[in-house]
C-alpha atoms as a PDB file:
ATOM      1  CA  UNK A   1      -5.636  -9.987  13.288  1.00  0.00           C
ATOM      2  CA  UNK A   2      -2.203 -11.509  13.055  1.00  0.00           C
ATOM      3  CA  UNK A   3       0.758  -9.114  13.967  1.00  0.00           C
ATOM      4  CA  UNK A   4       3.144 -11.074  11.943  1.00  0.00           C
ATOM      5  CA  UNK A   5       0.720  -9.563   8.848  1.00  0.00           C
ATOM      6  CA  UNK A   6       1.943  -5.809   9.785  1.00  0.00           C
ATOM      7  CA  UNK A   7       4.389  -4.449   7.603  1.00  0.00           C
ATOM      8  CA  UNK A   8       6.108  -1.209   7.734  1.00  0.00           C
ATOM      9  CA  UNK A   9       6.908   1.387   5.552  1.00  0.00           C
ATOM     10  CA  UNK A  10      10.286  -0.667   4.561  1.00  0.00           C
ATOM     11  CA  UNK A  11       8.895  -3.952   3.949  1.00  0.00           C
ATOM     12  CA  UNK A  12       5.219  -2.516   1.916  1.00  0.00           C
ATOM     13  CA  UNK A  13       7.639  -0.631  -0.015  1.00  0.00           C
ATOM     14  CA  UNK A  14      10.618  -3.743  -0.874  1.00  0.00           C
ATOM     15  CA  UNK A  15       6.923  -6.088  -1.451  1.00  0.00           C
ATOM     16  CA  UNK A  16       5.577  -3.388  -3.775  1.00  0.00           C
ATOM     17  CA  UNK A  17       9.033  -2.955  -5.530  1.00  0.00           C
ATOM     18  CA  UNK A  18       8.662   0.436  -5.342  1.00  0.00           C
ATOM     19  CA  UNK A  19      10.742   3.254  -2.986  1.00  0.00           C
ATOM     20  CA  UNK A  20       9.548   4.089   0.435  1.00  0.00           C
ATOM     21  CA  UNK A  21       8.980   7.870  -0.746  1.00  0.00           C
ATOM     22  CA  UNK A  22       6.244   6.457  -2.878  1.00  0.00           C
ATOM     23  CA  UNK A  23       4.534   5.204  -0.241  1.00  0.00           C
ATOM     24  CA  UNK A  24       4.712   7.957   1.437  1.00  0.00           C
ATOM     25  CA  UNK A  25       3.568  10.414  -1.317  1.00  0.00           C
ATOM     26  CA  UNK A  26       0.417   8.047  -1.832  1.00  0.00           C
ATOM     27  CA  UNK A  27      -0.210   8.621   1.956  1.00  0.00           C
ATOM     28  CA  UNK A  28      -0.383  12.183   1.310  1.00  0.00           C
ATOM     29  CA  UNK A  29      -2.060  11.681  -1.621  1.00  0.00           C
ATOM     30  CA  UNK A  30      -4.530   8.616  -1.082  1.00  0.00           C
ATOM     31  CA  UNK A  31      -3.671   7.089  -3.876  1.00  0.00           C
ATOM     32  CA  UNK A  32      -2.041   4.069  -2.297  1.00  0.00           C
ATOM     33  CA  UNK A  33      -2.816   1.356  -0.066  1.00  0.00           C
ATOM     34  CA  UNK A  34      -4.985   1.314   3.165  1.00  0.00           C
ATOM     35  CA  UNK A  35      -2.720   1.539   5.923  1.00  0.00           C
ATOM     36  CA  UNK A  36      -2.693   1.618   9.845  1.00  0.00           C
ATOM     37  CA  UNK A  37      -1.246   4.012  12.116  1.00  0.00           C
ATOM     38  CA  UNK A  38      -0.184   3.300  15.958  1.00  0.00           C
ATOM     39  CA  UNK A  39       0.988   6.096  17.752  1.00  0.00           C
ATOM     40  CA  UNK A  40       3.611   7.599  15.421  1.00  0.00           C
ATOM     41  CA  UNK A  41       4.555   4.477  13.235  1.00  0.00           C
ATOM     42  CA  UNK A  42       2.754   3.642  10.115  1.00  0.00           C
ATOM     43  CA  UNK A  43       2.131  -0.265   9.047  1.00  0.00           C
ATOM     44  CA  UNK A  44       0.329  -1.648   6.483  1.00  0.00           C
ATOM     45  CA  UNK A  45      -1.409  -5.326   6.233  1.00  0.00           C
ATOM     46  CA  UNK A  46      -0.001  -7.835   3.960  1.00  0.00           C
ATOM     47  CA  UNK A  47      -3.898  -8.249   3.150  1.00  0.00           C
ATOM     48  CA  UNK A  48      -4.534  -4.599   2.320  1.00  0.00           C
ATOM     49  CA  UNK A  49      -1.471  -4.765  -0.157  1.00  0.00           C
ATOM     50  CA  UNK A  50      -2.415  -7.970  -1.831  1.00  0.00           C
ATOM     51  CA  UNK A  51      -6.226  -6.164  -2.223  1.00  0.00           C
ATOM     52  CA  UNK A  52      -4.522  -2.749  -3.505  1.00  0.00           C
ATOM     53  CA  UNK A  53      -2.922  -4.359  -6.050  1.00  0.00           C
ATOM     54  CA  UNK A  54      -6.267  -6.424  -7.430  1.00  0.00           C
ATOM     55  CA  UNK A  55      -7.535  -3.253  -7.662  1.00  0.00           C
ATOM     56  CA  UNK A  56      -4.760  -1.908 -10.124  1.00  0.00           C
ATOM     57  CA  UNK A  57      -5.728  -3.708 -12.859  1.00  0.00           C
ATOM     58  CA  UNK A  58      -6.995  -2.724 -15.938  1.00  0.00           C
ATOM     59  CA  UNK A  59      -7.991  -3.988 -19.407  1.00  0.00           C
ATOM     60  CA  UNK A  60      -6.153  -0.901 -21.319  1.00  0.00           C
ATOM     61  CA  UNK A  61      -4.221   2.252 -20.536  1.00  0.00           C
ATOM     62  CA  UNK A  62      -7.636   4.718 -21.306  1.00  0.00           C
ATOM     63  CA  UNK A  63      -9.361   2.304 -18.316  1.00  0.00           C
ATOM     64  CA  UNK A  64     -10.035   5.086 -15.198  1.00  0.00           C
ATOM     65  CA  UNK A  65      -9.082   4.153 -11.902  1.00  0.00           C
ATOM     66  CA  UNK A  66     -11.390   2.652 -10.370  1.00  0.00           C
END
């Protein structure tokens, strides 16, 4: 594993274009990415982003979640 791949909170959140209290809701919630916690700080892989994101799509807006 490269370090250099570990993002925090901050930088998932500015690549996502979302806020970092989304991120953190979806922590709560598991509704958002994988993500990797060492000691107290939370990172996520730029890998684990890029495949959260594949996953998002969908044909139409009555498509579940898969």
């Amino acid at each position: 594993m490269n370090f250099e791949d570990l993002l925090d909170t901050d930088q998932a959140a500015e690549k996502l274009r979302i806020k970092r209290q989304t991120l953190e809701t979806w922590r709560m919630t598991g509704d958002g990415p994988v993500y990797l916690k060492l000691g107290r700080r939370v990172f996520y892989r730029l890998s684990a982003l890029e495949a959260w994101i594949a996953r998002q799509a969908r044909k139409s807006t009555s498509e579940a979640a898969t």
